[in-house]
Structure formats: structure tokens, C-alpha cells
PDB file of N, CA and C in Angstrom:
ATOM      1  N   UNK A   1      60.296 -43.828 -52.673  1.00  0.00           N
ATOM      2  CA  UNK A   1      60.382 -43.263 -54.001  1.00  0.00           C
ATOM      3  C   UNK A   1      59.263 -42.234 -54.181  1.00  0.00           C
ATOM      4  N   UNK A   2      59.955 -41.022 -54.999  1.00  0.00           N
ATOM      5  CA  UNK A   2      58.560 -39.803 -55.083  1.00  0.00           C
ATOM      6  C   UNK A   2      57.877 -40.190 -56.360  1.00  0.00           C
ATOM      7  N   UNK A   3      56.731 -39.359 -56.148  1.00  0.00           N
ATOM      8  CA  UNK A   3      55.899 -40.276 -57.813  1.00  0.00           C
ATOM      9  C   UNK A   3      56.338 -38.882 -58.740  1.00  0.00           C
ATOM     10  N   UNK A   4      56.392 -39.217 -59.726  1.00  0.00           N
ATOM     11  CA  UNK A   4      56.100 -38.475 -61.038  1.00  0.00           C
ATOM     12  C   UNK A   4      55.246 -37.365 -60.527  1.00  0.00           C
ATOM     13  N   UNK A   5      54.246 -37.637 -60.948  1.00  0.00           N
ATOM     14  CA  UNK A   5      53.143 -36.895 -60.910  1.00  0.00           C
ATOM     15  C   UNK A   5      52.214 -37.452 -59.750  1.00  0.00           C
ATOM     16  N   UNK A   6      52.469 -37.286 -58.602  1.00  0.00           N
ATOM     17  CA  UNK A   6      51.079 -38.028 -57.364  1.00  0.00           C
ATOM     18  C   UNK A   6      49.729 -37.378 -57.884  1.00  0.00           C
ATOM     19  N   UNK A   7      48.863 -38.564 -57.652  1.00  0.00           N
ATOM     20  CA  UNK A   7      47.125 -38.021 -57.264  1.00  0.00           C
ATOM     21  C   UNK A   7      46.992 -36.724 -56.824  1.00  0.00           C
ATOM     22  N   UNK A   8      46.065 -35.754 -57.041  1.00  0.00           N
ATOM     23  CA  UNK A   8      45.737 -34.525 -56.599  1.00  0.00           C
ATOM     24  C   UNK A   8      44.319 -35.012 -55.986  1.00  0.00           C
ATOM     25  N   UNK A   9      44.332 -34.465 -54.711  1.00  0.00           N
ATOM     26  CA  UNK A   9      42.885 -34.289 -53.892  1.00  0.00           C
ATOM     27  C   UNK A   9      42.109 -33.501 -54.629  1.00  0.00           C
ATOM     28  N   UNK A  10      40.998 -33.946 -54.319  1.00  0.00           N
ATOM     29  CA  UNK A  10      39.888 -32.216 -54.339  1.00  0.00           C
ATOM     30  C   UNK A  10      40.360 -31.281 -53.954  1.00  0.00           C
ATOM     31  N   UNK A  11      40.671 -30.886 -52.952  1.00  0.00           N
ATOM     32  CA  UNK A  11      40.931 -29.969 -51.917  1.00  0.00           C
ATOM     33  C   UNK A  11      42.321 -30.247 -51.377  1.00  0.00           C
ATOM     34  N   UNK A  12      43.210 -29.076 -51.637  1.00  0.00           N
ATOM     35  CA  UNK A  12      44.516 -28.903 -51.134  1.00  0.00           C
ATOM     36  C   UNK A  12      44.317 -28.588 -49.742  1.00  0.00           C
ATOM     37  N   UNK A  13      45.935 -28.734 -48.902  1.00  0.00           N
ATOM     38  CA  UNK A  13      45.381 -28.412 -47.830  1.00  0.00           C
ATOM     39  C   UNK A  13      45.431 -27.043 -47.220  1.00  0.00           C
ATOM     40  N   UNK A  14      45.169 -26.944 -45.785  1.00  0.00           N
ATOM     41  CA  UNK A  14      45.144 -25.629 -45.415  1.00  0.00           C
ATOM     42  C   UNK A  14      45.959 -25.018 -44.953  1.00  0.00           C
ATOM     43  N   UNK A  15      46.581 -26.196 -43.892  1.00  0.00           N
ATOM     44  CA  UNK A  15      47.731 -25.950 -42.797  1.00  0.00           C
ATOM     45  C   UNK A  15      48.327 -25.044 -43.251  1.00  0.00           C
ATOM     46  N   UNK A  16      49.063 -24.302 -41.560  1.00  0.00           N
ATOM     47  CA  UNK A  16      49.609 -23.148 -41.572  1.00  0.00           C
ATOM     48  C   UNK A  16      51.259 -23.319 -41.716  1.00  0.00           C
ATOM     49  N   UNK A  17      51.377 -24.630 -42.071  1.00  0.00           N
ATOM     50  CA  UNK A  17      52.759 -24.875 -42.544  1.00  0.00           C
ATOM     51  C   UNK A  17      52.898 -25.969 -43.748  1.00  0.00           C
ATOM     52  N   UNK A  18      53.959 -25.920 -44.261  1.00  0.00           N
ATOM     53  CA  UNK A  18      53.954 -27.214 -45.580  1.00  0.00           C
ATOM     54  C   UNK A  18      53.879 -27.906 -44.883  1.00  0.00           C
ATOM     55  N   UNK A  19      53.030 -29.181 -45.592  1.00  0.00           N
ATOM     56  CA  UNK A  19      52.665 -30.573 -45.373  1.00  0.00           C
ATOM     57  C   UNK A  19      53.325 -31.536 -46.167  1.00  0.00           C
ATOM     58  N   UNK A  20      53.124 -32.903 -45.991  1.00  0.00           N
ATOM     59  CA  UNK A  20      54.223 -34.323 -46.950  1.00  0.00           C
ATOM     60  C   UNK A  20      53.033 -33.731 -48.382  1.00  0.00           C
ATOM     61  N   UNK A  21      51.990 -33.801 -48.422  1.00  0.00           N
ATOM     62  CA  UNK A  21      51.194 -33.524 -49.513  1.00  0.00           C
ATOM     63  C   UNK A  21      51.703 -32.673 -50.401  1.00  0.00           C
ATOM     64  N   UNK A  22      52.281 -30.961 -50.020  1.00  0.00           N
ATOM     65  CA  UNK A  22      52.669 -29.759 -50.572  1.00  0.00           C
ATOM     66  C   UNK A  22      53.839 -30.074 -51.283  1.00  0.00           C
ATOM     67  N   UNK A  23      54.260 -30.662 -50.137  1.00  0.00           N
ATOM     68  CA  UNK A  23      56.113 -31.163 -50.659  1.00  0.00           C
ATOM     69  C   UNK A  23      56.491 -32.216 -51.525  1.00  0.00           C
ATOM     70  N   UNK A  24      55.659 -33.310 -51.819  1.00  0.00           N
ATOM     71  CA  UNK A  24      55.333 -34.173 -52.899  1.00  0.00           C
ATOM     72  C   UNK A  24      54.564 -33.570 -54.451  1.00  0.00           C
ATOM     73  N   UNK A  25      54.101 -32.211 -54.178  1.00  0.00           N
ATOM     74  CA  UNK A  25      53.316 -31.406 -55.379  1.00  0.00           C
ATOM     75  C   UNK A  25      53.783 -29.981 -55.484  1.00  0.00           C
ATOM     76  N   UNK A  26      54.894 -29.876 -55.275  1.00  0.00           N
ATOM     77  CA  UNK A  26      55.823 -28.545 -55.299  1.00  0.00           C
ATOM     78  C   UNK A  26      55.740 -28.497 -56.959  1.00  0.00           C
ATOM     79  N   UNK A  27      55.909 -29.130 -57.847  1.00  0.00           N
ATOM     80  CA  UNK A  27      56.054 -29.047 -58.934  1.00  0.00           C
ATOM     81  C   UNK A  27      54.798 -28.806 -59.474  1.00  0.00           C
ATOM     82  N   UNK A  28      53.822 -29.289 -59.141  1.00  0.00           N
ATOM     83  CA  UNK A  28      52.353 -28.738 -59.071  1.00  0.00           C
ATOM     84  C   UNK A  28      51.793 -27.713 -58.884  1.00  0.00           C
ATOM     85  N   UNK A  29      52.217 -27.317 -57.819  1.00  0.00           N
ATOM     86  CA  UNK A  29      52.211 -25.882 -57.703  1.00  0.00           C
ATOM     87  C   UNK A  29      52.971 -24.556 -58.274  1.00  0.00           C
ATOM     88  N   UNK A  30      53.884 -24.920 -59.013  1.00  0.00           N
ATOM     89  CA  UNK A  30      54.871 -24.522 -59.957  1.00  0.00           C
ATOM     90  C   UNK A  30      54.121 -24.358 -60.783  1.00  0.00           C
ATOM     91  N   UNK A  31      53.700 -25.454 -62.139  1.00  0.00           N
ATOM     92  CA  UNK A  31      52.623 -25.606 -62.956  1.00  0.00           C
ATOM     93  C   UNK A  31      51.555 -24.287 -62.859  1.00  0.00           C
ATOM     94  N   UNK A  32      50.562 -25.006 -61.758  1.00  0.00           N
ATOM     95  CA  UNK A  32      49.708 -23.302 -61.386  1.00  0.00           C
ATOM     96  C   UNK A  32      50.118 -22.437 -61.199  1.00  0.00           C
ATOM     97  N   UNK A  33      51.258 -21.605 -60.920  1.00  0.00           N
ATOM     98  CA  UNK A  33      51.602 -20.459 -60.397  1.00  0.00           C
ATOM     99  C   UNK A  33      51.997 -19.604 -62.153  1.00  0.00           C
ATOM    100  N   UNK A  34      52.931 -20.505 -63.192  1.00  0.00           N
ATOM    101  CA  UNK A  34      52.664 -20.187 -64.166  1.00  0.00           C
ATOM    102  C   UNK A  34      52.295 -20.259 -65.408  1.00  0.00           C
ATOM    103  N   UNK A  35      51.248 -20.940 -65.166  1.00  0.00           N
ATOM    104  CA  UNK A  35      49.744 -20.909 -65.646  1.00  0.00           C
ATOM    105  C   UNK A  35      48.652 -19.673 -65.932  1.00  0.00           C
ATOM    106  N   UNK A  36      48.818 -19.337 -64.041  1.00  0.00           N
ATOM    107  CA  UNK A  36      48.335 -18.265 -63.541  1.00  0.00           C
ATOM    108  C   UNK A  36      49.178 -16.931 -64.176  1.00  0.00           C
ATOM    109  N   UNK A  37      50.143 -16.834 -64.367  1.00  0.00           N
ATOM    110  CA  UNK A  37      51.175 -15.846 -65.024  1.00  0.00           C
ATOM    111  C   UNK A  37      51.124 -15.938 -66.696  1.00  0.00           C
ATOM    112  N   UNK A  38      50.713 -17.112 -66.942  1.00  0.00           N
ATOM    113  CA  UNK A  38      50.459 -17.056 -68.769  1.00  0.00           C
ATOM    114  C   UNK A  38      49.150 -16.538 -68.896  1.00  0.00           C
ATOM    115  N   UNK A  39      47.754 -16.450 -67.997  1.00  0.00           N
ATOM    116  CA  UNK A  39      46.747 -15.914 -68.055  1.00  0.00           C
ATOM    117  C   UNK A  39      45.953 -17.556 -68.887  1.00  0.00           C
ATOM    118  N   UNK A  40      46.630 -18.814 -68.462  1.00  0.00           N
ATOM    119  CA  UNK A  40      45.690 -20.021 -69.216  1.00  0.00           C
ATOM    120  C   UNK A  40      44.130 -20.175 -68.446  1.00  0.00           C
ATOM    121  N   UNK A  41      43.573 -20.171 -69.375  1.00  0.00           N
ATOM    122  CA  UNK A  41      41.909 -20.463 -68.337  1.00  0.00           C
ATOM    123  C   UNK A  41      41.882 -21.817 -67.225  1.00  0.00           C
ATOM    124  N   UNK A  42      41.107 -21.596 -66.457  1.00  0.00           N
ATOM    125  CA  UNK A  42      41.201 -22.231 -65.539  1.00  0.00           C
ATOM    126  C   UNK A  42      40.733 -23.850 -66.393  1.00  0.00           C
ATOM    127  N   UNK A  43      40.240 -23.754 -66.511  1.00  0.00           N
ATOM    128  CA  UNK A  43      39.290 -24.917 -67.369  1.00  0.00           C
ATOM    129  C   UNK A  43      40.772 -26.138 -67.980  1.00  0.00           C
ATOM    130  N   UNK A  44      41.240 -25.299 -69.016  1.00  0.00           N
ATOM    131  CA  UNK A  44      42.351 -25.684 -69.260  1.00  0.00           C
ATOM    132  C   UNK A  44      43.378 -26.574 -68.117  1.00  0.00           C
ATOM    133  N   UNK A  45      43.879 -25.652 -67.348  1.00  0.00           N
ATOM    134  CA  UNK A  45      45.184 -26.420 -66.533  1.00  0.00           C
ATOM    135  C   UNK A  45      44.150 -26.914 -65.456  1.00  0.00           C
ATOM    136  N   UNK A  46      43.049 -27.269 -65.281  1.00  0.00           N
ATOM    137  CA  UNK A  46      42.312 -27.993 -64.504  1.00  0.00           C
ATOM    138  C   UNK A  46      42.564 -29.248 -65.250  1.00  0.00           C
ATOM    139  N   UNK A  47      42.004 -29.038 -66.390  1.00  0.00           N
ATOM    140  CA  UNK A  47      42.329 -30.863 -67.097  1.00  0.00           C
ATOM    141  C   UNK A  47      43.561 -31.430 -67.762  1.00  0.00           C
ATOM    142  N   UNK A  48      44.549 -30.639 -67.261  1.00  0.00           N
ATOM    143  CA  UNK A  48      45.770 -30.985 -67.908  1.00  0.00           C
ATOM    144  C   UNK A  48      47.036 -31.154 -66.987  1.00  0.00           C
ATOM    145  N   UNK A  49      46.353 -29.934 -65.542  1.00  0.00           N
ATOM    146  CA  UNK A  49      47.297 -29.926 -64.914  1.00  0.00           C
ATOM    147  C   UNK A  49      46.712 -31.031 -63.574  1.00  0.00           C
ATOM    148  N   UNK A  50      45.868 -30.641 -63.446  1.00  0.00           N
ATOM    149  CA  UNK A  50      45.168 -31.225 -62.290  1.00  0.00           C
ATOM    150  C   UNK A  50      44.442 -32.830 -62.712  1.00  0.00           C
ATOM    151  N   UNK A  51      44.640 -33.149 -63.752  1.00  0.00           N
ATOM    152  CA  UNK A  51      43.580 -34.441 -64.118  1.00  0.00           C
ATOM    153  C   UNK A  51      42.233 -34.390 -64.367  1.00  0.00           C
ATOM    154  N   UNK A  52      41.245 -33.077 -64.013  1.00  0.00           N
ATOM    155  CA  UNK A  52      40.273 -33.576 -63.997  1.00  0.00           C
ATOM    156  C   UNK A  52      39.292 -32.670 -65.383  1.00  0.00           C
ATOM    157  N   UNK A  53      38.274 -33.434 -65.390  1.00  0.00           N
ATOM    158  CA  UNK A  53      37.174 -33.208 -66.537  1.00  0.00           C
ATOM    159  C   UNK A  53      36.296 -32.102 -66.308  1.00  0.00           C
ATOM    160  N   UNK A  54      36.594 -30.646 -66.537  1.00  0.00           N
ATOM    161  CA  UNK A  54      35.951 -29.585 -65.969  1.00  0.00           C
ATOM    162  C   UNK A  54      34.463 -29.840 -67.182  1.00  0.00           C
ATOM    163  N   UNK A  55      34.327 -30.196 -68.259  1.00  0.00           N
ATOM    164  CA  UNK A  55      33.042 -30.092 -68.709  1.00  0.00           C
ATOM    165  C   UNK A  55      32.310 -31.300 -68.335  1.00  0.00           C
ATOM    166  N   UNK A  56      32.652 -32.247 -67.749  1.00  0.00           N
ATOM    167  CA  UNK A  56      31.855 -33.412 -67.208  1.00  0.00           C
ATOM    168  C   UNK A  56      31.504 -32.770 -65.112  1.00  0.00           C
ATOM    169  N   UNK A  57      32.663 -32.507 -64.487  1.00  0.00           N
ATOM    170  CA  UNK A  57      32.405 -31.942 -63.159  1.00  0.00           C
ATOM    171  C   UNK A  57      33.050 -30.534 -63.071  1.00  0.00           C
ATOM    172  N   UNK A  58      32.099 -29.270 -63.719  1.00  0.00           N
ATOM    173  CA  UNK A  58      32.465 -28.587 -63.615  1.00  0.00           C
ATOM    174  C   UNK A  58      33.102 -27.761 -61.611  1.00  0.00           C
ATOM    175  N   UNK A  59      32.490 -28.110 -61.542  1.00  0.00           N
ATOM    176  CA  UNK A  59      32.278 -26.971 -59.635  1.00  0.00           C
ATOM    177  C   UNK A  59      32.966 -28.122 -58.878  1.00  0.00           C
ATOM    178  N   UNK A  60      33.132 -29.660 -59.229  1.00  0.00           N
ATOM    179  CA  UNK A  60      34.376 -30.138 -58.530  1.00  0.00           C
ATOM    180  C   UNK A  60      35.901 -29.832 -59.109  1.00  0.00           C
ATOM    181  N   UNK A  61      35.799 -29.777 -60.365  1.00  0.00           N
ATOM    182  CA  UNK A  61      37.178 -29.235 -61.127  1.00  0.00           C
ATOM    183  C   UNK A  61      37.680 -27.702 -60.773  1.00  0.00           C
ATOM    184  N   UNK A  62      36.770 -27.079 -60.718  1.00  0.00           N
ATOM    185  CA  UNK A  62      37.159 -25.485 -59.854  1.00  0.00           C
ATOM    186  C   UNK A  62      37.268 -25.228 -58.774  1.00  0.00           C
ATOM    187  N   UNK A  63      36.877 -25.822 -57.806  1.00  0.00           N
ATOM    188  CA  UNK A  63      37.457 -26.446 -56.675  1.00  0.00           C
ATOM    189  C   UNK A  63      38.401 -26.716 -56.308  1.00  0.00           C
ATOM    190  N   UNK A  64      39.206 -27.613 -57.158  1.00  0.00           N
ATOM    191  CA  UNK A  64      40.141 -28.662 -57.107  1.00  0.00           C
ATOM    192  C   UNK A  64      41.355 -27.542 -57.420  1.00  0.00           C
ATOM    193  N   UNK A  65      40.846 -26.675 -58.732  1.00  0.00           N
ATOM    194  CA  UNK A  65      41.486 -25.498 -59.580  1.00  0.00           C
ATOM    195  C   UNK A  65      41.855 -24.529 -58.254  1.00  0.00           C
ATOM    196  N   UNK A  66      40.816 -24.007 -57.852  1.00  0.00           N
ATOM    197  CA  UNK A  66      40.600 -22.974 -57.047  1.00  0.00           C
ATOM    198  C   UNK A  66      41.528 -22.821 -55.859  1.00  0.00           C
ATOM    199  N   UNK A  67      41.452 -24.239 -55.108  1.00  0.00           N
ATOM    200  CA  UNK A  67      42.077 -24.458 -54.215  1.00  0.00           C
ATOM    201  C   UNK A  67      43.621 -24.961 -53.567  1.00  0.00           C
ATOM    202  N   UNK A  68      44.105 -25.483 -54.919  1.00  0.00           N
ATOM    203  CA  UNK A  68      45.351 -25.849 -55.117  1.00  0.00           C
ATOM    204  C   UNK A  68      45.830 -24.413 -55.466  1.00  0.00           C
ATOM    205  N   UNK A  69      45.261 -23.730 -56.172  1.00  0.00           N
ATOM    206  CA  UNK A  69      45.629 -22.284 -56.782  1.00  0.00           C
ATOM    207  C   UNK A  69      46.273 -21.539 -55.670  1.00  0.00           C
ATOM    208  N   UNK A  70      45.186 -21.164 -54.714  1.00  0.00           N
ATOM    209  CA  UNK A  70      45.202 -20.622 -53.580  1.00  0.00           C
ATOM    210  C   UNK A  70      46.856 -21.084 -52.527  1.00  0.00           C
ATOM    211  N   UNK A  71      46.697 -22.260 -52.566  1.00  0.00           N
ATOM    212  CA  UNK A  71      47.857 -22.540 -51.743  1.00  0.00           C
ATOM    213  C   UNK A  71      49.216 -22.561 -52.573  1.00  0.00           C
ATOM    214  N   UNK A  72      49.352 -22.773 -54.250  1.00  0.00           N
ATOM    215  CA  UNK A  72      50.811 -22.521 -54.368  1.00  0.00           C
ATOM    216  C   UNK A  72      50.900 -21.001 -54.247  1.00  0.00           C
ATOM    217  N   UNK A  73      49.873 -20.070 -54.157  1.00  0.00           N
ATOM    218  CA  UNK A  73      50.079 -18.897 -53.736  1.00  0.00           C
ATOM    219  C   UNK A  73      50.740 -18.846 -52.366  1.00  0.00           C
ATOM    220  N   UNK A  74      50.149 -19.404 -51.563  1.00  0.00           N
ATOM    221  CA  UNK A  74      50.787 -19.072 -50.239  1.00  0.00           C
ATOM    222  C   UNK A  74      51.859 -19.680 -49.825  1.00  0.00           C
ATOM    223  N   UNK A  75      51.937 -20.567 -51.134  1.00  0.00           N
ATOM    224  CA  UNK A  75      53.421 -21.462 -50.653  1.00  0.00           C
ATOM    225  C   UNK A  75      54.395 -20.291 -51.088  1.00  0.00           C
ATOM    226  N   UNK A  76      54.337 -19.875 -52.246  1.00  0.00           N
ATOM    227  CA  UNK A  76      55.392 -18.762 -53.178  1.00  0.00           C
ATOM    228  C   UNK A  76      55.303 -17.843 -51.886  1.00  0.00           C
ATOM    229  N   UNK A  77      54.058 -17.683 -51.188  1.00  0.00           N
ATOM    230  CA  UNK A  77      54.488 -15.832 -50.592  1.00  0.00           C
ATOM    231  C   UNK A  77      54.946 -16.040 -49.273  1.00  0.00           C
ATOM    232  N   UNK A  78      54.612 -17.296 -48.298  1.00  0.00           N
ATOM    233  CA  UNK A  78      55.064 -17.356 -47.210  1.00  0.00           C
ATOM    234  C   UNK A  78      56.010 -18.522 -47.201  1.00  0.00           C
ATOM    235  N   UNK A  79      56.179 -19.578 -47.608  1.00  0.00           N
ATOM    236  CA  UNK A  79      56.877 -20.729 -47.559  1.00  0.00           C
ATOM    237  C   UNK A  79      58.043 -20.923 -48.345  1.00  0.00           C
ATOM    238  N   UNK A  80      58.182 -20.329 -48.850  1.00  0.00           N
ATOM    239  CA  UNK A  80      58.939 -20.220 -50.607  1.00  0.00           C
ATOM    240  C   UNK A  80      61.009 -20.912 -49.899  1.00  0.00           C
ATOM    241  N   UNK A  81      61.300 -20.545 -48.995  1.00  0.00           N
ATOM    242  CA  UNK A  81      61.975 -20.809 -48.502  1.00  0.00           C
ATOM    243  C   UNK A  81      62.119 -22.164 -47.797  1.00  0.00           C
ATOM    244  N   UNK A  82      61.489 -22.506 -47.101  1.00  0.00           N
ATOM    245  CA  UNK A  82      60.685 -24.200 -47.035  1.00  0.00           C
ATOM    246  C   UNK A  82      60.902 -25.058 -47.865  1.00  0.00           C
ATOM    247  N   UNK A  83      59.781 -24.285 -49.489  1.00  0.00           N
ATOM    248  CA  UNK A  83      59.779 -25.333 -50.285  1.00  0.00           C
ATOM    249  C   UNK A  83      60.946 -25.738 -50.767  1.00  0.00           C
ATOM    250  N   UNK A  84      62.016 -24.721 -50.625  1.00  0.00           N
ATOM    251  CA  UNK A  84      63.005 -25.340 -51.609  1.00  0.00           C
ATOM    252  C   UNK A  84      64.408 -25.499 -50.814  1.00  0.00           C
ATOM    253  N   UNK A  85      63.759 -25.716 -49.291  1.00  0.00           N
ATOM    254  CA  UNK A  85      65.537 -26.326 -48.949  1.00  0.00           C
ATOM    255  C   UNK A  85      64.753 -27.382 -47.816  1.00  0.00           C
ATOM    256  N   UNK A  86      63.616 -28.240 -47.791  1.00  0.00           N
ATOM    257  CA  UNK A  86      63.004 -29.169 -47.033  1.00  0.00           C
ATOM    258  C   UNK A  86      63.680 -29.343 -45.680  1.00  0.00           C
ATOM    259  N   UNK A  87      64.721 -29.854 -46.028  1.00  0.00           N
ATOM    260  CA  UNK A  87      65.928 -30.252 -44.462  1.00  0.00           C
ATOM    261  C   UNK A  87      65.832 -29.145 -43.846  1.00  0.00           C
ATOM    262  N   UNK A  88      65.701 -27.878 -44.162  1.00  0.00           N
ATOM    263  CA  UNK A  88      66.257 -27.360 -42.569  1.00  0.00           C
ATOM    264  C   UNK A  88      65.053 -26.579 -42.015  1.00  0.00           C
ATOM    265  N   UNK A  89      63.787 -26.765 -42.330  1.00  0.00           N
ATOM    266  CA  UNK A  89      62.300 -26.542 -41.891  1.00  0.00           C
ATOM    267  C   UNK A  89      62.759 -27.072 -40.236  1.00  0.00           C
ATOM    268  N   UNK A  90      63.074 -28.227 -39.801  1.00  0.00           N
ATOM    269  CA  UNK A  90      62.865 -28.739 -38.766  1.00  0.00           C
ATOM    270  C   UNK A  90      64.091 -27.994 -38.141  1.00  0.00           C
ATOM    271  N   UNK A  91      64.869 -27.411 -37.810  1.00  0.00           N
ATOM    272  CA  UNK A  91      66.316 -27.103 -37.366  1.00  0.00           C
ATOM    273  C   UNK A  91      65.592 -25.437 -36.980  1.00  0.00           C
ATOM    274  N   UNK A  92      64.508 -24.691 -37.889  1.00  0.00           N
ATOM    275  CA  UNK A  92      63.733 -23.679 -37.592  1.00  0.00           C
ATOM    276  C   UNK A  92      62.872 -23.763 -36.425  1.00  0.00           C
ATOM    277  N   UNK A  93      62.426 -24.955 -36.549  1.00  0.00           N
ATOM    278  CA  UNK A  93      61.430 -25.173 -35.065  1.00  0.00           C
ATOM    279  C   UNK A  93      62.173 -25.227 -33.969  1.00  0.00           C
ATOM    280  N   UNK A  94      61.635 -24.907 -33.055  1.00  0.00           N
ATOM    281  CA  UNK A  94      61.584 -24.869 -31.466  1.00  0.00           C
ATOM    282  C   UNK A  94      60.827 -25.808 -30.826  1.00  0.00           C
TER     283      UNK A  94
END
């Protein structure tokens, strides 16, 4: 069963391909992407989108902001196709 809303790491990941992590927080990354397009402060969809308390841990919450940010970017610009048909990622490999 997928969760609702799963736990968010500190730190999203890096890999040069989607991960079970990315693909369990596709909707997450959705969230940030337009967020990022409404111009909401980071501060904001840090504690709303992400869970965490940017005026109690600021520089772990921007982090957390920063870095998840970063990757639904690269999911939208390189993966975007991936994210949204899962099954046939593997049928692409060699």
C-alpha cells in the first residue's frame, strides 16, 4: 500500500535515474514545482509542504526545501516520462 503523504528525508536523492523514494513523492514534487510557479516563499511550502519548522530549523528546512526543489526539477526536465508511465522504465533498459 502507497502512503498518503510518506516521510520526506532531509535530503532528496541524487541518482541519475528515478528511485522507489521519487516515485512514492511524485505528488510532492508536483506540490514544489507549483509552488515554485505561484512564486510561494520557500519558508512557507517548507512547513506545509515538506513538514518541517523553518523558524525553529531554519538551514535544515532549506535544505530539505532546496533539495527536493532541485530534483522535482530534474524529474519535470529529464524524467517526466518515467514519472508518469512507471511500468515501462524497465522495458527501456538494456
Amino acid at each position: 500500500m502507497v502512503e498518503i503523504e510518506p516521510a520526506v528525508a532531509d535530503l532528496a536523492p541524487t541518482a541519475d535515474q528515478l528511485t522507489p523514494y521519487d516515485e512514492a513523492r511524485l505528488r510532492l514534487y508536483l506540490r514544489l514545482l507549483d509552488a515554485e510557479a505561484e512564486g510561494a516563499d520557500w519558508r512557507e511550502v517548507a512547513r506545509i509542504v515538506l513538514k518541517r519548522d523553518p523558524a525553529r530549523e531554519p538551514g535544515r528546512s532549506r535544505l530539505c526545501w532546496s533539495t527536493h526543489l532541485s530534483r522535482a526539477r530534474w524529474i519535470a526536465g529529464r524524467c517526466f516520462g518515467e514519472a508518469i508511465s512507471p511500468g515501462t522504465r524497465k522495458s527501456r533498459r538494456k
